[in-house]
PDB file of N, CA and C in Angstrom:
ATOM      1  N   UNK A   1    -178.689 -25.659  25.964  1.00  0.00           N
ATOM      2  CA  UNK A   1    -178.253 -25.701  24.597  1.00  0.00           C
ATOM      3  C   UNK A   1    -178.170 -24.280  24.053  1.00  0.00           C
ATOM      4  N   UNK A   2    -177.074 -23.442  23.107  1.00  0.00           N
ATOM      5  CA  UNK A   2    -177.017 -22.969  22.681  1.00  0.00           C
ATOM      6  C   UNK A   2    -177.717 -22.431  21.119  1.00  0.00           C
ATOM      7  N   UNK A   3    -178.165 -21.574  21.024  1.00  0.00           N
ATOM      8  CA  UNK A   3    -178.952 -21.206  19.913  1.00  0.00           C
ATOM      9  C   UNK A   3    -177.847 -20.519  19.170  1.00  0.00           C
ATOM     10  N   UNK A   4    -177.623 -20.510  17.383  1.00  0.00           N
ATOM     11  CA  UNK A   4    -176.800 -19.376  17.045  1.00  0.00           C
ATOM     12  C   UNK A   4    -177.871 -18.593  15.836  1.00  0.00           C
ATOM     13  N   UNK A   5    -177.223 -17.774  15.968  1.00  0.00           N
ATOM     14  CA  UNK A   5    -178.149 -17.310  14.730  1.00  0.00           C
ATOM     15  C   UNK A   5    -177.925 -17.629  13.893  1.00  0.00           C
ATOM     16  N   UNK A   6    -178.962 -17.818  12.848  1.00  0.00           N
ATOM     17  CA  UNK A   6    -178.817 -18.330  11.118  1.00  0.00           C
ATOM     18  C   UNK A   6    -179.133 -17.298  10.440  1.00  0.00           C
ATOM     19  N   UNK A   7    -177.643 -17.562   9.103  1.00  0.00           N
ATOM     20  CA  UNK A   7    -177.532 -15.717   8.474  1.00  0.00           C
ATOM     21  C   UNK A   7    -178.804 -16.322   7.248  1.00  0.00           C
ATOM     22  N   UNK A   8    -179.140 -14.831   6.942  1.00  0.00           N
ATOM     23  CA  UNK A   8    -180.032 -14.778   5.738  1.00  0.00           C
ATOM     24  C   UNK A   8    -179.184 -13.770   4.741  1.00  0.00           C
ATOM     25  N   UNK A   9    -180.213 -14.068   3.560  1.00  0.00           N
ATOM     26  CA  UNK A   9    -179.561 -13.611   2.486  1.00  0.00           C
ATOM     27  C   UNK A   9    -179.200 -11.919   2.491  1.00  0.00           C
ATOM     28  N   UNK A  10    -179.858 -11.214   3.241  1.00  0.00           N
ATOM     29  CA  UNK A  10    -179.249 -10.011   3.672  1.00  0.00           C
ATOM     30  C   UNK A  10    -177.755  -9.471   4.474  1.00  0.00           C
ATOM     31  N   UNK A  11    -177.299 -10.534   5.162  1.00  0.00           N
ATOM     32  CA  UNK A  11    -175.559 -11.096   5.595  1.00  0.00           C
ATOM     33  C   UNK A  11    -175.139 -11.126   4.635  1.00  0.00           C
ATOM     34  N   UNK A  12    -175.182 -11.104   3.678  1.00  0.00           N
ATOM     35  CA  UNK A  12    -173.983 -11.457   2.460  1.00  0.00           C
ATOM     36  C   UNK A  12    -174.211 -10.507   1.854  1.00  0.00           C
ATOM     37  N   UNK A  13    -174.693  -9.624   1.862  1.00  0.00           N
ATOM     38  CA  UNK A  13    -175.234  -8.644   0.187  1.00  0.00           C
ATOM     39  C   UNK A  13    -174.216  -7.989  -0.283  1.00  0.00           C
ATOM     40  N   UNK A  14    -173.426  -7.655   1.040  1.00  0.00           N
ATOM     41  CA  UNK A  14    -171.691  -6.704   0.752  1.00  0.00           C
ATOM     42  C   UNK A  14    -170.959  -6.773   1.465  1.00  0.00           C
ATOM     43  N   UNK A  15    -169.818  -6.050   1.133  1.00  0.00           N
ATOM     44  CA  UNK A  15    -168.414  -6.471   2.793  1.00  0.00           C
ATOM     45  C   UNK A  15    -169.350  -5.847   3.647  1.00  0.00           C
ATOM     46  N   UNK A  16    -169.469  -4.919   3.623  1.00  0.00           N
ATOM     47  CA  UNK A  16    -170.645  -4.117   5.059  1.00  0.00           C
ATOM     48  C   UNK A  16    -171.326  -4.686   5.648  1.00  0.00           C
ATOM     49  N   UNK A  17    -171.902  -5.679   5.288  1.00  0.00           N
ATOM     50  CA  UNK A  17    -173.059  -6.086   5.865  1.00  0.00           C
ATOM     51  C   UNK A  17    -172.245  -7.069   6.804  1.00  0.00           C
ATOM     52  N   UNK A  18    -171.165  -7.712   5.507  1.00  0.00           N
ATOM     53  CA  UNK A  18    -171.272  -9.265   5.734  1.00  0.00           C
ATOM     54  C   UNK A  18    -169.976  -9.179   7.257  1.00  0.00           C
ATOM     55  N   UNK A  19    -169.572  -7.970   7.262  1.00  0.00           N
ATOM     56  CA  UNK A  19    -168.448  -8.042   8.070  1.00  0.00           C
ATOM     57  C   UNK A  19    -169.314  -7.624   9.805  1.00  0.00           C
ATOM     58  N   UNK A  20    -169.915  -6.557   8.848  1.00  0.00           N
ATOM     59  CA  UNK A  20    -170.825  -6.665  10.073  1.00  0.00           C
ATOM     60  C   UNK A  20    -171.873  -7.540  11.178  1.00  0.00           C
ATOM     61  N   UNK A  21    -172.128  -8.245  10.014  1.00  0.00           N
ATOM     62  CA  UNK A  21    -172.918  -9.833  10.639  1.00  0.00           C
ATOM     63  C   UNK A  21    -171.726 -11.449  11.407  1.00  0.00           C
ATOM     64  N   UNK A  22    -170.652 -11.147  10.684  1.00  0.00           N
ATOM     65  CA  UNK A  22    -169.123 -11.358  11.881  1.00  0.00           C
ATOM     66  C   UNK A  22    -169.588 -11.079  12.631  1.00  0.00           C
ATOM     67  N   UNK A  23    -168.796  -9.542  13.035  1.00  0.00           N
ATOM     68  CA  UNK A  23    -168.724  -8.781  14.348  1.00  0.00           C
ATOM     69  C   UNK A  23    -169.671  -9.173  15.434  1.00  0.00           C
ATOM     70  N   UNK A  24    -170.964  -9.402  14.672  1.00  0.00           N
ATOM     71  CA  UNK A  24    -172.296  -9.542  15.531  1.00  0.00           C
ATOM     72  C   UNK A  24    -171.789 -10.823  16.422  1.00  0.00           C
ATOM     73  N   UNK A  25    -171.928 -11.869  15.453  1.00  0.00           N
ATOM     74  CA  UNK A  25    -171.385 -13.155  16.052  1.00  0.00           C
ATOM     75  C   UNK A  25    -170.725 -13.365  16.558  1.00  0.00           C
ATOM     76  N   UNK A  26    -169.770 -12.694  16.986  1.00  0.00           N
ATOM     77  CA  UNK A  26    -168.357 -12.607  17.749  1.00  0.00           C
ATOM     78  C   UNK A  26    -168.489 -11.723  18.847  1.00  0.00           C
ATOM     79  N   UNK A  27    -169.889 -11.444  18.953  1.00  0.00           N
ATOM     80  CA  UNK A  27    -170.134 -10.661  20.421  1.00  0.00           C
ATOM     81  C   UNK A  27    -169.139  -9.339  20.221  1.00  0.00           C
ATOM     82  N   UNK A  28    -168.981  -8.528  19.451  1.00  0.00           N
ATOM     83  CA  UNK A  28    -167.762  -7.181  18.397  1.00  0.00           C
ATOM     84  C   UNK A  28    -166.385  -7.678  19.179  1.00  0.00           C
ATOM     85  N   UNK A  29    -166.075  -8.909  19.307  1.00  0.00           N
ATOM     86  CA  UNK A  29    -164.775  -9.036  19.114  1.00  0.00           C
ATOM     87  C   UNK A  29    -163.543  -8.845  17.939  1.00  0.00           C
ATOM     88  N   UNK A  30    -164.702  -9.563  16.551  1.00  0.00           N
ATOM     89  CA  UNK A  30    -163.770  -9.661  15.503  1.00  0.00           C
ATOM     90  C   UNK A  30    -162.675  -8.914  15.551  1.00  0.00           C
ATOM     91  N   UNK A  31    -163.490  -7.569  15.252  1.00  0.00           N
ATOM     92  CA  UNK A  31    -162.192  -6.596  14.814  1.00  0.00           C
ATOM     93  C   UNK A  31    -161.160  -6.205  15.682  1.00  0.00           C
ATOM     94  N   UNK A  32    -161.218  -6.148  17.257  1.00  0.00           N
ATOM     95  CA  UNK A  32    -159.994  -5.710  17.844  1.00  0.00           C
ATOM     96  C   UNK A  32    -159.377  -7.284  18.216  1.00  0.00           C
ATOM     97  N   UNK A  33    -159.647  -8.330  17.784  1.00  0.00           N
ATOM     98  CA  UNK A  33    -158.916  -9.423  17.643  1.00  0.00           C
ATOM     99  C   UNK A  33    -157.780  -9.081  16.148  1.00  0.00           C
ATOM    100  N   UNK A  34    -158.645  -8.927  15.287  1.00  0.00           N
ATOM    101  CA  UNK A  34    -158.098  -8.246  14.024  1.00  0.00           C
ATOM    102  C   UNK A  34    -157.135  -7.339  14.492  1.00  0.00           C
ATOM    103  N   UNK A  35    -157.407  -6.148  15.036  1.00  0.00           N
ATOM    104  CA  UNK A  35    -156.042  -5.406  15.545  1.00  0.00           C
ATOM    105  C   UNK A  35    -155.509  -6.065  16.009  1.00  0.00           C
ATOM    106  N   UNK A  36    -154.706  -6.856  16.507  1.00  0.00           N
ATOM    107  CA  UNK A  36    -154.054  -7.164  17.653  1.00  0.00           C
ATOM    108  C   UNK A  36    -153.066  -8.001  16.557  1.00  0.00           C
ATOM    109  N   UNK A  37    -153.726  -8.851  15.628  1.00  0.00           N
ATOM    110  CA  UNK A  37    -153.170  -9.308  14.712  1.00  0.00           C
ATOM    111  C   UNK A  37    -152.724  -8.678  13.719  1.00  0.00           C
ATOM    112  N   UNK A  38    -152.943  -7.619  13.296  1.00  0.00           N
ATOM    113  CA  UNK A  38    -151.836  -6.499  12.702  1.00  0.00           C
ATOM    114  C   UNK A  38    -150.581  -5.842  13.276  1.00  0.00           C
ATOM    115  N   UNK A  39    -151.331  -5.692  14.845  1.00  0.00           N
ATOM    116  CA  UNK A  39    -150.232  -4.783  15.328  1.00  0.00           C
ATOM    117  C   UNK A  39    -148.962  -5.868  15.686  1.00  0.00           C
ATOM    118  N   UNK A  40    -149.349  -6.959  16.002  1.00  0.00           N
ATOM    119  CA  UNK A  40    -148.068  -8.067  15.963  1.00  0.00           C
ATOM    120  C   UNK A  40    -147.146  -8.179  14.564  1.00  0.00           C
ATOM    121  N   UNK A  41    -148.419  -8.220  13.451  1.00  0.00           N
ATOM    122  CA  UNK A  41    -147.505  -8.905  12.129  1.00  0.00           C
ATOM    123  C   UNK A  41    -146.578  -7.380  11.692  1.00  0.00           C
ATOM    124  N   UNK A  42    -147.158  -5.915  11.973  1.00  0.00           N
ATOM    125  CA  UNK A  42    -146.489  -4.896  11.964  1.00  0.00           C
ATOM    126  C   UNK A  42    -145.098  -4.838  12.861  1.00  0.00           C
ATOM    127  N   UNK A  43    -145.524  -4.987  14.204  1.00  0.00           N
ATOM    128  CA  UNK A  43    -144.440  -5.024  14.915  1.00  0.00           C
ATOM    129  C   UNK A  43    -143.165  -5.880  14.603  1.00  0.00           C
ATOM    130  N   UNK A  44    -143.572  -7.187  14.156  1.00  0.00           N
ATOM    131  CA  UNK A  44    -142.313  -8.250  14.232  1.00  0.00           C
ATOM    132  C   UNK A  44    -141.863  -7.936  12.505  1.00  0.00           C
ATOM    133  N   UNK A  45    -142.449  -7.114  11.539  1.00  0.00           N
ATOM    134  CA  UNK A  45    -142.142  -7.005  10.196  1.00  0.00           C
ATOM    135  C   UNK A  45    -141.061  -5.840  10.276  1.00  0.00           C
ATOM    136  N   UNK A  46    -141.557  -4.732  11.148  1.00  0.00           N
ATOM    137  CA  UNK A  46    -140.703  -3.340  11.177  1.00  0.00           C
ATOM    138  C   UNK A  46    -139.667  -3.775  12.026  1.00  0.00           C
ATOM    139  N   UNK A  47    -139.479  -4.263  13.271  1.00  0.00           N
ATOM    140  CA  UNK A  47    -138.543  -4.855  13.923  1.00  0.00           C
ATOM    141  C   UNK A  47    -137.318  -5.691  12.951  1.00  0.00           C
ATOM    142  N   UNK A  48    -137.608  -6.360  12.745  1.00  0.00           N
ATOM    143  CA  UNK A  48    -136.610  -7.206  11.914  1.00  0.00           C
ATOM    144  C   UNK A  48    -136.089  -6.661  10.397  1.00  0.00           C
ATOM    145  N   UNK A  49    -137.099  -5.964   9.886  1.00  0.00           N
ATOM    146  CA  UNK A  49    -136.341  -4.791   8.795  1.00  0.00           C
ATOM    147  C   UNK A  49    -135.114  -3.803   9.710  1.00  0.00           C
ATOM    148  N   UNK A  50    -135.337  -3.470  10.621  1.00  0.00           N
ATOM    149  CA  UNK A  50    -134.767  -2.143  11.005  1.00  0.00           C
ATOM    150  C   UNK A  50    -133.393  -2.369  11.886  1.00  0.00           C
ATOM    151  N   UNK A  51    -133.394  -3.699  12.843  1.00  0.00           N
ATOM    152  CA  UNK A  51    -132.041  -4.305  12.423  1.00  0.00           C
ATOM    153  C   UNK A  51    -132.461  -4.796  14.199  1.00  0.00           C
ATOM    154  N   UNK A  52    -133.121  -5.373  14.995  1.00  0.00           N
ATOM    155  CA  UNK A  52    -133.551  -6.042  15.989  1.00  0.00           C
ATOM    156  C   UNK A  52    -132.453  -5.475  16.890  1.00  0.00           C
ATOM    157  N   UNK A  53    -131.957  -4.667  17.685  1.00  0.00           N
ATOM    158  CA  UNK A  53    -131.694  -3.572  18.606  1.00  0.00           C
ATOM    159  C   UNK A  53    -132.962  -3.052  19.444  1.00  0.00           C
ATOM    160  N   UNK A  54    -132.669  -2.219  20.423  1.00  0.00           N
ATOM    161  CA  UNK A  54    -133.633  -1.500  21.629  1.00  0.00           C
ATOM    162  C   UNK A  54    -133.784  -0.544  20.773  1.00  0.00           C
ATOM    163  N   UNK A  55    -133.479   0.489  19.692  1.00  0.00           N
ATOM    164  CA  UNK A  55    -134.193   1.551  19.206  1.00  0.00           C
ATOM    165  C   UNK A  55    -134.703   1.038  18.075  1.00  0.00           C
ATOM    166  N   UNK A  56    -134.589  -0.040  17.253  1.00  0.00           N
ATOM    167  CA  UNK A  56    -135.240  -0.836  16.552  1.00  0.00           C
ATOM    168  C   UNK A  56    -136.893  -1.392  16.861  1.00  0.00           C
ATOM    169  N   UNK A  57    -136.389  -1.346  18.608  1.00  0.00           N
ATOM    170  CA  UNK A  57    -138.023  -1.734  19.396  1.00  0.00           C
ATOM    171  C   UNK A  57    -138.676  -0.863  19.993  1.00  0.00           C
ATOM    172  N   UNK A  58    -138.540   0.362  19.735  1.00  0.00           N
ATOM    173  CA  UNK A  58    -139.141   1.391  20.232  1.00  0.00           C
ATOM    174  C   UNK A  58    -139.702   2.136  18.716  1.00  0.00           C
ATOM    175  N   UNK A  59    -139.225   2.050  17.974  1.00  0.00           N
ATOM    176  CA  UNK A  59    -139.547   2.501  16.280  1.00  0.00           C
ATOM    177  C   UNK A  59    -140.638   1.392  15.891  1.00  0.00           C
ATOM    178  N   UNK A  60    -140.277   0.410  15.784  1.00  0.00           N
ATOM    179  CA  UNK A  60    -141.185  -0.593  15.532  1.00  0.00           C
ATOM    180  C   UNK A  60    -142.575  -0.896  16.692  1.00  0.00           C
ATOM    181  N   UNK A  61    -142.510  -0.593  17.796  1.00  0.00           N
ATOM    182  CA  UNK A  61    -143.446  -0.154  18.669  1.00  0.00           C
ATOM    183  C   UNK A  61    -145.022   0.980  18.208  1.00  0.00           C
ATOM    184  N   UNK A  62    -143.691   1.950  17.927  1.00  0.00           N
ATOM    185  CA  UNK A  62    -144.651   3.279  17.539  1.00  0.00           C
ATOM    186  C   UNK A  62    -145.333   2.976  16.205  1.00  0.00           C
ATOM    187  N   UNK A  63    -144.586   2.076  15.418  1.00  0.00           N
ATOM    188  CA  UNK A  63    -145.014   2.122  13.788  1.00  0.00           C
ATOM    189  C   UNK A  63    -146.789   1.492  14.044  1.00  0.00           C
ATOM    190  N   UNK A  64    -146.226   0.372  14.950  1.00  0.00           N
ATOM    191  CA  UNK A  64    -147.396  -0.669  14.677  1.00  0.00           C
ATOM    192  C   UNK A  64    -148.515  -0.063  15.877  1.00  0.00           C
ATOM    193  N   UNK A  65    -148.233   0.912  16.957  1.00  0.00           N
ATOM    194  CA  UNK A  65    -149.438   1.327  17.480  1.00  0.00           C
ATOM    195  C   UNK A  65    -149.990   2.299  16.515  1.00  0.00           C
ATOM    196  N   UNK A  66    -149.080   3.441  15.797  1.00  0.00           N
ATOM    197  CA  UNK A  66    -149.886   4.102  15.131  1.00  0.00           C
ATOM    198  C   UNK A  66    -150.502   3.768  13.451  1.00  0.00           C
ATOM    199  N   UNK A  67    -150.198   2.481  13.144  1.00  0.00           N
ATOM    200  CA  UNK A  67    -150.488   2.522  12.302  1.00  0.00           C
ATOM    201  C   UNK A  67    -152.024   1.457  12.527  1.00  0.00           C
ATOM    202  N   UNK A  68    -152.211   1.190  13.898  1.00  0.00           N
ATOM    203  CA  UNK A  68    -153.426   0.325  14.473  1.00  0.00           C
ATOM    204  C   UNK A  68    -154.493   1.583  14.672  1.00  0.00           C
ATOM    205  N   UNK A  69    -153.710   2.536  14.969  1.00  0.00           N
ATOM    206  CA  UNK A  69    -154.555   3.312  15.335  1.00  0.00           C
ATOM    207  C   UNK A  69    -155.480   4.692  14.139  1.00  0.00           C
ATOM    208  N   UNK A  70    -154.642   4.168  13.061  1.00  0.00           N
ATOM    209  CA  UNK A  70    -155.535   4.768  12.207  1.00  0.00           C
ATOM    210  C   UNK A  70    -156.387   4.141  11.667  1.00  0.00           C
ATOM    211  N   UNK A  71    -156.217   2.944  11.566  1.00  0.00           N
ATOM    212  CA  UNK A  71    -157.148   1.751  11.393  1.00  0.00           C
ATOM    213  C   UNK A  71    -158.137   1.424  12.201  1.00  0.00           C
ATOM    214  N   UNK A  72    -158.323   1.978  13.445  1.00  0.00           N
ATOM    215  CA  UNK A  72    -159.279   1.630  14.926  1.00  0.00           C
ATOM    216  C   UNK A  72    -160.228   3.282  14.622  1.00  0.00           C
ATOM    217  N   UNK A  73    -159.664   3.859  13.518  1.00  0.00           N
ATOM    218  CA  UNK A  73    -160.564   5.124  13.597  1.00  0.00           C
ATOM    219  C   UNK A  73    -161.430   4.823  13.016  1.00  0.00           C
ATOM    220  N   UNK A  74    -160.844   4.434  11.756  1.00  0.00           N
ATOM    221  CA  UNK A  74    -161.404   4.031   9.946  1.00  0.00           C
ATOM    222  C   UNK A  74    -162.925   2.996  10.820  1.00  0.00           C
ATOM    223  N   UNK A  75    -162.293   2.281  11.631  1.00  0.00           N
ATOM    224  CA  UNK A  75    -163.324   1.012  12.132  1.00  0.00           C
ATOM    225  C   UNK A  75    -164.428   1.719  12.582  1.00  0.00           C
ATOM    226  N   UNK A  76    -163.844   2.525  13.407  1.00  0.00           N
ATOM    227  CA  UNK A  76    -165.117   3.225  14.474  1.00  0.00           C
ATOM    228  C   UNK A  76    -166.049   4.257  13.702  1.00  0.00           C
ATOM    229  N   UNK A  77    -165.468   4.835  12.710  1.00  0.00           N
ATOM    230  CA  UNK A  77    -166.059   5.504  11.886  1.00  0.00           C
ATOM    231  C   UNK A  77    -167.153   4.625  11.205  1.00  0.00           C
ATOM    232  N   UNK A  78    -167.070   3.530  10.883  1.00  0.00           N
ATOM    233  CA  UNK A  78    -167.984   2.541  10.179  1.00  0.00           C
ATOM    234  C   UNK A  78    -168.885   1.859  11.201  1.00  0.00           C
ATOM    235  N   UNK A  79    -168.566   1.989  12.732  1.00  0.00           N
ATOM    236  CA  UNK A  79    -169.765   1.526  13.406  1.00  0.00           C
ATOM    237  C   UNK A  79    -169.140  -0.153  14.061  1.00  0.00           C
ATOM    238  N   UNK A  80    -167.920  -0.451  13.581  1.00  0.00           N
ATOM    239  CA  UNK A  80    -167.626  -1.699  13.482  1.00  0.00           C
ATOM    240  C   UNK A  80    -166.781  -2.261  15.512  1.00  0.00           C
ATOM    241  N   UNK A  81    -165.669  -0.814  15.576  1.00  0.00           N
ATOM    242  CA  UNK A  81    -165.135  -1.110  16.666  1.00  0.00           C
ATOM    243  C   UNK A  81    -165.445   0.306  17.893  1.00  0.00           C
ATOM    244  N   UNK A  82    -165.401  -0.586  18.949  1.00  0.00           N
ATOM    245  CA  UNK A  82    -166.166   0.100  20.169  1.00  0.00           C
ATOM    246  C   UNK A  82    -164.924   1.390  20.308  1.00  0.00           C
ATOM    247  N   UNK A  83    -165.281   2.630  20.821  1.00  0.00           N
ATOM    248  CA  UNK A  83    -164.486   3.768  20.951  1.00  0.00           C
ATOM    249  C   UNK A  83    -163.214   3.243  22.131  1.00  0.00           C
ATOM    250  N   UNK A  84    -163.704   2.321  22.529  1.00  0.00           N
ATOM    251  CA  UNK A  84    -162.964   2.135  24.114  1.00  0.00           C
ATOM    252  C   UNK A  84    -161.364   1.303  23.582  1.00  0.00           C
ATOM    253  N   UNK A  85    -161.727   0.699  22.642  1.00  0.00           N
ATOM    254  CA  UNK A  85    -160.236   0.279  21.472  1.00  0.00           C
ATOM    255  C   UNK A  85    -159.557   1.378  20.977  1.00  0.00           C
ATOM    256  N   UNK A  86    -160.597   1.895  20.515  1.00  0.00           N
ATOM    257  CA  UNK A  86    -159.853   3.135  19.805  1.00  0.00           C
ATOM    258  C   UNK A  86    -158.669   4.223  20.985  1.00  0.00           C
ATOM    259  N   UNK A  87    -159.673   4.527  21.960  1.00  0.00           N
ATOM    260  CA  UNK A  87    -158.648   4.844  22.536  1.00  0.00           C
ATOM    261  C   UNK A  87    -157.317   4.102  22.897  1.00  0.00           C
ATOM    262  N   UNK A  88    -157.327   3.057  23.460  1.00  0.00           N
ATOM    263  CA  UNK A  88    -156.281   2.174  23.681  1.00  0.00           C
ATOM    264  C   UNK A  88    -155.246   2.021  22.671  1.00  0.00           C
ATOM    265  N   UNK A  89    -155.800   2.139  20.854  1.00  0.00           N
ATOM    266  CA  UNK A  89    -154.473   2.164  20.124  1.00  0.00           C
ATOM    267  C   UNK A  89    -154.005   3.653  20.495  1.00  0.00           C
ATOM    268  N   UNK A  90    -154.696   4.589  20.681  1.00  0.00           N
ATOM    269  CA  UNK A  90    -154.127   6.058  21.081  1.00  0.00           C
ATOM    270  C   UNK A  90    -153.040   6.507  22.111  1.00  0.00           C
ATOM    271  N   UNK A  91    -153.689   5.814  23.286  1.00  0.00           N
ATOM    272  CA  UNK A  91    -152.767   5.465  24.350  1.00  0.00           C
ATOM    273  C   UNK A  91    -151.022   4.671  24.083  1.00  0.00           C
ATOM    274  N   UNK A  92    -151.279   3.331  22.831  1.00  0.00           N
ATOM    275  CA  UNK A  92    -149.907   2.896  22.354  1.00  0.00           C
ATOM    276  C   UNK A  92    -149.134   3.721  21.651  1.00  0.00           C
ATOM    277  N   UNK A  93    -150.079   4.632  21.122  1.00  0.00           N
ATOM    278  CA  UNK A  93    -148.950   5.477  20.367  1.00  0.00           C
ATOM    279  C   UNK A  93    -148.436   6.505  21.341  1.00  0.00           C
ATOM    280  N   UNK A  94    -148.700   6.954  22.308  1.00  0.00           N
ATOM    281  CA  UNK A  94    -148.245   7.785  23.165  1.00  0.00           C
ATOM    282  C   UNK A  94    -147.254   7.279  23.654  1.00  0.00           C
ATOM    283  N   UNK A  95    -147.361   5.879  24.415  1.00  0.00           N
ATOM    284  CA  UNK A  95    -146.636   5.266  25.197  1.00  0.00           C
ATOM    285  C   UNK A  95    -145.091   4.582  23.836  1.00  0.00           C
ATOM    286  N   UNK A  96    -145.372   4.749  22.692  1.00  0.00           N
ATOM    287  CA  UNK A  96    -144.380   4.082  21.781  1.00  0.00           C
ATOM    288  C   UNK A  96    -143.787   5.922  21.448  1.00  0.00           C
ATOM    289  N   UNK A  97    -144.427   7.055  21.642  1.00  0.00           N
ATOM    290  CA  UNK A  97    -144.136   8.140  21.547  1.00  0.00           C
ATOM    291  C   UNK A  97    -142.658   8.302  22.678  1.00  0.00           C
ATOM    292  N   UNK A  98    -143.132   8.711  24.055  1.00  0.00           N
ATOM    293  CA  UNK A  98    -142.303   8.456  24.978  1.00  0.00           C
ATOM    294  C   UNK A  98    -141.296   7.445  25.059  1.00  0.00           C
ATOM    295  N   UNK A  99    -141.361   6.222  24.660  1.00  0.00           N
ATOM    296  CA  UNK A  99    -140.431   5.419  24.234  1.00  0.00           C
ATOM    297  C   UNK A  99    -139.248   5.847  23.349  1.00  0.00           C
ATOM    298  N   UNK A 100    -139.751   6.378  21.705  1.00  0.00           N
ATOM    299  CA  UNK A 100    -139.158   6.867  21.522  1.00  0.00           C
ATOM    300  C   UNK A 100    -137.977   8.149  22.181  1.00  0.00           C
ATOM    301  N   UNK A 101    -138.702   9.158  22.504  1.00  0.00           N
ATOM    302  CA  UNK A 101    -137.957   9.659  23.481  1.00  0.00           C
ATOM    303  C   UNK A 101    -137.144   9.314  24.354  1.00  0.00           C
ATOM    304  N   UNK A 102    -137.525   8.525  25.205  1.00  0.00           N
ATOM    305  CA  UNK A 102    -136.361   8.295  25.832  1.00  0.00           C
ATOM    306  C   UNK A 102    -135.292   7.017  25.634  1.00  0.00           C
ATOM    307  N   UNK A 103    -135.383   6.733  24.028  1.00  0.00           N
ATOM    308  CA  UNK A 103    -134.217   6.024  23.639  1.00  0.00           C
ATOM    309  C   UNK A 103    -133.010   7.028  23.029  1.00  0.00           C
ATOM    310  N   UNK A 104    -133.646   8.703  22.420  1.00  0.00           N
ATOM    311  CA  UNK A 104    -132.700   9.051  22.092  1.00  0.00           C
ATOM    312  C   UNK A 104    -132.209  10.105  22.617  1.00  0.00           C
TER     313      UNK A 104
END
Protein backbone atom coordinates (compact mmCIF):
# COMPACT_ATOMS: atom_id res chain seq x y z
CA UNK A 1 0.00 0.00 0.00
CA UNK A 2 1.02 3.32 -0.76
CA UNK A 3 1.48 6.10 1.81
CA UNK A 4 1.06 9.89 0.52
CA UNK A 5 1.88 12.59 2.38
CA UNK A 6 -0.68 14.78 4.16
CA UNK A 7 -0.15 18.64 3.58
CA UNK A 8 -0.23 20.80 6.73
CA UNK A 9 -1.04 24.17 7.19
CA UNK A 10 2.50 25.28 6.32
CA UNK A 11 1.79 23.94 2.29
CA UNK A 12 -0.46 26.61 1.76
CA UNK A 13 0.98 29.71 3.47
CA UNK A 14 2.12 31.11 -0.19
CA UNK A 15 2.65 30.32 -3.94
CA UNK A 16 6.25 29.32 -2.64
CA UNK A 17 5.55 27.05 -0.47
CA UNK A 18 2.46 25.79 -1.94
CA UNK A 19 4.07 25.21 -5.40
CA UNK A 20 6.75 23.84 -3.83
CA UNK A 21 4.86 21.17 -1.82
CA UNK A 22 3.42 20.16 -5.71
CA UNK A 23 6.74 19.70 -6.99
CA UNK A 24 7.48 17.54 -3.90
CA UNK A 25 4.55 15.32 -4.71
CA UNK A 26 5.23 14.93 -8.13
CA UNK A 27 8.60 13.47 -7.37
CA UNK A 28 9.94 17.54 -9.22
CA UNK A 29 8.12 16.59 -12.17
CA UNK A 30 5.53 19.37 -12.00
CA UNK A 31 7.39 21.97 -13.47
CA UNK A 32 9.21 20.51 -16.53
CA UNK A 33 5.79 18.85 -17.28
CA UNK A 34 4.73 22.59 -17.03
CA UNK A 35 7.43 23.39 -19.62
CA UNK A 36 6.62 21.16 -22.04
CA UNK A 37 3.14 22.53 -21.87
CA UNK A 38 4.15 25.99 -22.70
CA UNK A 39 6.58 25.19 -25.12
CA UNK A 40 3.72 23.33 -27.17
CA UNK A 41 0.93 26.07 -26.50
CA UNK A 42 3.96 28.65 -27.66
CA UNK A 43 4.93 26.66 -30.49
CA UNK A 44 1.44 25.89 -32.12
CA UNK A 45 0.36 29.86 -31.14
CA UNK A 46 3.60 31.41 -33.02
CA UNK A 47 3.29 28.84 -35.81
CA UNK A 48 -0.11 29.58 -36.91
CA UNK A 49 0.23 33.48 -36.37
CA UNK A 50 3.23 33.52 -38.69
CA UNK A 51 1.57 31.78 -41.58
CA UNK A 52 2.29 27.63 -41.12
CA UNK A 53 5.28 27.30 -43.82
CA UNK A 54 8.98 25.59 -43.01
CA UNK A 55 10.39 29.11 -41.93
CA UNK A 56 7.26 29.68 -39.99
CA UNK A 57 8.58 26.29 -38.15
CA UNK A 58 11.84 27.10 -37.52
CA UNK A 59 10.82 30.80 -36.01
CA UNK A 60 8.22 29.33 -34.04
CA UNK A 61 10.68 26.56 -32.86
CA UNK A 62 13.21 29.10 -31.58
CA UNK A 63 10.40 31.39 -30.03
CA UNK A 64 9.06 28.61 -27.87
CA UNK A 65 12.59 27.02 -26.89
CA UNK A 66 13.79 30.34 -25.92
CA UNK A 67 11.15 31.61 -24.40
CA UNK A 68 11.07 28.00 -22.13
CA UNK A 69 14.24 28.71 -21.49
CA UNK A 70 14.05 31.82 -19.70
CA UNK A 71 11.48 30.44 -17.74
CA UNK A 72 13.65 27.07 -16.77
CA UNK A 73 16.15 29.79 -15.36
CA UNK A 74 13.54 31.93 -13.39
CA UNK A 75 12.57 28.08 -12.04
CA UNK A 76 16.00 27.04 -11.18
CA UNK A 77 16.76 30.17 -9.64
CA UNK A 78 13.84 29.48 -7.11
CA UNK A 79 15.04 25.93 -6.33
CA UNK A 80 11.94 24.55 -8.20
CA UNK A 81 13.53 22.87 -11.56
CA UNK A 82 16.55 20.50 -11.71
CA UNK A 83 19.64 22.27 -13.76
CA UNK A 84 19.58 19.16 -16.07
CA UNK A 85 16.10 20.86 -17.76
CA UNK A 86 17.53 23.86 -17.79
CA UNK A 87 20.09 22.88 -19.86
CA UNK A 88 17.95 21.00 -22.30
CA UNK A 89 15.73 24.25 -22.95
CA UNK A 90 19.38 25.71 -23.80
CA UNK A 91 20.28 23.06 -26.04
CA UNK A 92 16.50 23.87 -28.01
CA UNK A 93 17.42 27.10 -28.47
CA UNK A 94 20.62 26.29 -30.13
CA UNK A 95 19.23 23.62 -32.12
CA UNK A 96 16.00 26.20 -33.17
CA UNK A 97 19.20 28.69 -33.57
CA UNK A 98 20.83 26.51 -36.37
CA UNK A 99 17.52 25.84 -37.74
CA UNK A 100 17.06 29.10 -38.22
CA UNK A 101 20.13 29.33 -40.12
CA UNK A 102 19.86 27.04 -42.27
CA UNK A 103 16.38 28.02 -43.51
CA UNK A 104 17.78 31.27 -44.67
Amino acid sequence: MTWYEMPNATDSQGLYEFFGYVNKLSNSLFFPVMLVVVWFISFVGTFNVLGRDRPAGARAFTFASFLISVLSIMLAIMGFLAPKFMYLSFILVAIGVLWLKAES
